[in-house]
Protein backbone atom coordinates (compact mmCIF):
# COMPACT_ATOMS: atom_id res chain seq x y z
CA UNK A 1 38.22 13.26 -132.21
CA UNK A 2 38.53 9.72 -133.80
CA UNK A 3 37.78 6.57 -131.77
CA UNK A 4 39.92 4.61 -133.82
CA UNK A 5 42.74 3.02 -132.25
CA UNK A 6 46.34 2.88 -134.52
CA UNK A 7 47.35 -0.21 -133.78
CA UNK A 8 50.11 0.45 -136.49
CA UNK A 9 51.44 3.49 -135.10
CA UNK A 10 51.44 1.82 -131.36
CA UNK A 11 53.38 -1.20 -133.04
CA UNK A 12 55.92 0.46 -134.30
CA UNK A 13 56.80 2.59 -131.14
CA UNK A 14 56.60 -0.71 -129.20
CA UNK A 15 59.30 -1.77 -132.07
CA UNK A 16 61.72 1.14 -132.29
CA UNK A 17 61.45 0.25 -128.37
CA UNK A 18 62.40 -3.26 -128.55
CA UNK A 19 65.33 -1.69 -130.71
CA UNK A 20 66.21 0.64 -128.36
CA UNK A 21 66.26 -1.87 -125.28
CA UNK A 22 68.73 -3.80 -127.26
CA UNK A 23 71.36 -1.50 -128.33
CA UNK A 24 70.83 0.27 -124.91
CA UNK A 25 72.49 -3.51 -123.85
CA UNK A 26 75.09 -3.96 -126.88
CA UNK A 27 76.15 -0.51 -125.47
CA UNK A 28 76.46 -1.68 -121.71
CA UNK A 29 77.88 -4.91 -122.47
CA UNK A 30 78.84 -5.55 -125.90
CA UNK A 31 77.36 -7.71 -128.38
CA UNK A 32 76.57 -11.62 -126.70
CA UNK A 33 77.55 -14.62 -129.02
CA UNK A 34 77.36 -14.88 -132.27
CA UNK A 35 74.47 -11.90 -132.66
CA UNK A 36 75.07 -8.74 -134.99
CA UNK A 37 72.18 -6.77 -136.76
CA UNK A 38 71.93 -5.34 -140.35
CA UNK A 39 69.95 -2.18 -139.68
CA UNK A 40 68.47 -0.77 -142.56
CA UNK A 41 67.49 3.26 -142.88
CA UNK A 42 66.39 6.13 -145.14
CA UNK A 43 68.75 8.63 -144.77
CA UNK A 44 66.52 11.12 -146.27
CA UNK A 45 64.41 11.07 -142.96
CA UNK A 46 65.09 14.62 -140.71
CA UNK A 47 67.72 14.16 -138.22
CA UNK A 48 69.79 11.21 -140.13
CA UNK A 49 73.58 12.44 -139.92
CA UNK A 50 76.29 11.12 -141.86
CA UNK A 51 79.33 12.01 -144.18
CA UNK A 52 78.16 14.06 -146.76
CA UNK A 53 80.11 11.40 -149.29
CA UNK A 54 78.08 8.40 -147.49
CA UNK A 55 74.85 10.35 -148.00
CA UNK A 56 75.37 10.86 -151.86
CA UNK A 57 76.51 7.02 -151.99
CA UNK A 58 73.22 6.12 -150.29
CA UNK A 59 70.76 8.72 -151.46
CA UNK A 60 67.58 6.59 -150.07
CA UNK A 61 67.87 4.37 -147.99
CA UNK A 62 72.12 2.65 -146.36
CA UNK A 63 72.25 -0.81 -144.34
CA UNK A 64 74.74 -1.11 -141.75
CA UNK A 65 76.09 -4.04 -140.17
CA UNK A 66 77.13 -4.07 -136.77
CA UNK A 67 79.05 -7.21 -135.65
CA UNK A 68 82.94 -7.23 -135.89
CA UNK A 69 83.84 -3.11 -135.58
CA UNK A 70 82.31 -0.52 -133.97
CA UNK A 71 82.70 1.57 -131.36
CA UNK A 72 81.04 5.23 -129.20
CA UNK A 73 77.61 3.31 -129.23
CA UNK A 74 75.32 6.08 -127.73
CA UNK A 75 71.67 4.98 -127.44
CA UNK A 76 69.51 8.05 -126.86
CA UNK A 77 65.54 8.22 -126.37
CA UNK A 78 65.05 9.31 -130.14
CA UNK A 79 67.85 7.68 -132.26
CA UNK A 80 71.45 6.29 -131.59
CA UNK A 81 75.35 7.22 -132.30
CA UNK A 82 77.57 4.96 -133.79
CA UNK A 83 80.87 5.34 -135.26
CA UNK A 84 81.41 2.36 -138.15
CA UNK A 85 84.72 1.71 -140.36
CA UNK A 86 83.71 2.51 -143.86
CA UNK A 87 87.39 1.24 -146.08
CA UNK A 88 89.56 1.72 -142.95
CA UNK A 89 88.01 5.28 -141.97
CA UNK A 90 85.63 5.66 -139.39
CA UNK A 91 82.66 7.23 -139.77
CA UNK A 92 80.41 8.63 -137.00
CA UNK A 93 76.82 8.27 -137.98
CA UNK A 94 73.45 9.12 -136.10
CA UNK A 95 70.35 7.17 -136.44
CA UNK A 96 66.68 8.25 -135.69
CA UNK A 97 64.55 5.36 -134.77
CA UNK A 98 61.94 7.04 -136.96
CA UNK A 99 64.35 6.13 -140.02
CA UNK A 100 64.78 2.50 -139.51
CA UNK A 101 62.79 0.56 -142.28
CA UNK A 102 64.15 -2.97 -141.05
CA UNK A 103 65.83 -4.30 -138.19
CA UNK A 104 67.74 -7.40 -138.25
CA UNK A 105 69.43 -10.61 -136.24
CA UNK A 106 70.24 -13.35 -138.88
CA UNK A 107 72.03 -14.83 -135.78
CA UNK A 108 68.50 -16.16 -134.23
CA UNK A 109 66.09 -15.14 -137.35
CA UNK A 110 64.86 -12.47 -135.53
CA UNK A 111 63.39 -9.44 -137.72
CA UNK A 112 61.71 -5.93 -137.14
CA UNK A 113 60.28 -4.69 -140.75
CA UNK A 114 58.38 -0.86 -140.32
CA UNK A 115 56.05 -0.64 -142.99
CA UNK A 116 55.69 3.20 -144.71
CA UNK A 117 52.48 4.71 -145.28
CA UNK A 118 52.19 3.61 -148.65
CA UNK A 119 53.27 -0.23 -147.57
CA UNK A 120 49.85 0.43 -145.43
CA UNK A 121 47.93 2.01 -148.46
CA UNK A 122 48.83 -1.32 -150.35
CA UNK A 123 48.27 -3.45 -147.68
CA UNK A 124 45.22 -1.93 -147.20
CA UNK A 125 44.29 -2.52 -150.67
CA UNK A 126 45.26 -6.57 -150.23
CA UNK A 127 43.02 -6.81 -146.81
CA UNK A 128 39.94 -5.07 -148.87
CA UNK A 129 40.37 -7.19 -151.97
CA UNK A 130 40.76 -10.43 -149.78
CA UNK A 131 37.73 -9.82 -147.90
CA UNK A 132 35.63 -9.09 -151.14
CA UNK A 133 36.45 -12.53 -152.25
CA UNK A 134 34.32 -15.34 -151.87
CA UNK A 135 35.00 -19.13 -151.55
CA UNK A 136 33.17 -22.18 -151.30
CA UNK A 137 33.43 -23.83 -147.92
CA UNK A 138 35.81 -26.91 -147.30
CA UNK A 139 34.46 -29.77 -146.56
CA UNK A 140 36.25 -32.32 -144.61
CA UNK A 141 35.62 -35.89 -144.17
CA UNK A 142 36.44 -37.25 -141.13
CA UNK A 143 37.97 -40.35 -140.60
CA UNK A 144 37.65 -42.55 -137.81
CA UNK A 145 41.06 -44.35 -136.37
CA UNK A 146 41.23 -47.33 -133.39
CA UNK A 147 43.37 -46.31 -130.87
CA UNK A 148 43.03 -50.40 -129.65
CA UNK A 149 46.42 -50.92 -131.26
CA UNK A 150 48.58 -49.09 -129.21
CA UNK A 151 47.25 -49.95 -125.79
CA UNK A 152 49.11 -52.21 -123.68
């Protein structure tokens, strides 16, 4: 059994979660303001369901916006149902959580961005070859300022 504890793995359920908390409210109220997300997925992942003419448009990965159109928003505990107007025809789609590789509000800047085991296997590689690396110490003179000036 390993002691190690995933802190990757536990941040991105505690990120699809966020995601799920959210739409869960879009779907009970309807989007607030000016806020709309750009969600993008792999559609290769297992339970992804769209048209099959979407799926050979977007072979890898699609990005949907939601903001101005869309409607049967259906957030369930593993993905979520939308139906989106692709050229004046709807399209139902479903969306496993799993799939999302970035979740985004350019309303507030807000961003989600789930990193895929090889993202980790290269960031891994970055951490390792950081830490190897060896500088000098900064030195810093200090500098000594009168704070006589601004008393009254």
């Amino acid at each position: 059994m390993s002691q190690d504890i995933d802190y990757g793995n536990l941040m991105h359920t505690a990120m699809r979660g966020l995601i799920k908390t959210v739409l869960t409210s879009v779907s009970d109220n309807g989007l607030p303001g000016a806020h709309h997300f750009f969600i993008t997925f792999d559609t290769r992942q297992d339970g992804v369901e769209l048209a099959d003419w979407l799926r050979e448009r977007y072979p890898e990965e699609m990005t949907i916006v939601m903001q101005h159109w869309f409607e049967n928003l259906e957030v369930g505990d593993d993905g979520f149902a939308i139906t989106l107007n692709f050229g004046d025809a709807p399209e139902p789609l479903y969306i496993p959580y799993a799939s999302i590789k970035t979740f985004v509000d350019p309303s507030v800047e807000f961003g989600l961005r789930f990193e895929s085991p090889e993202d980790e296997d290269e960031i891994e590689s970055i951490v390792e070859e950081s830490i190897e690396v060896e500088e000098e110490p900064i030195h810093h003179d200090a500098e000594v300022v009168s704070l006589d000036s601004f008393r009254k």
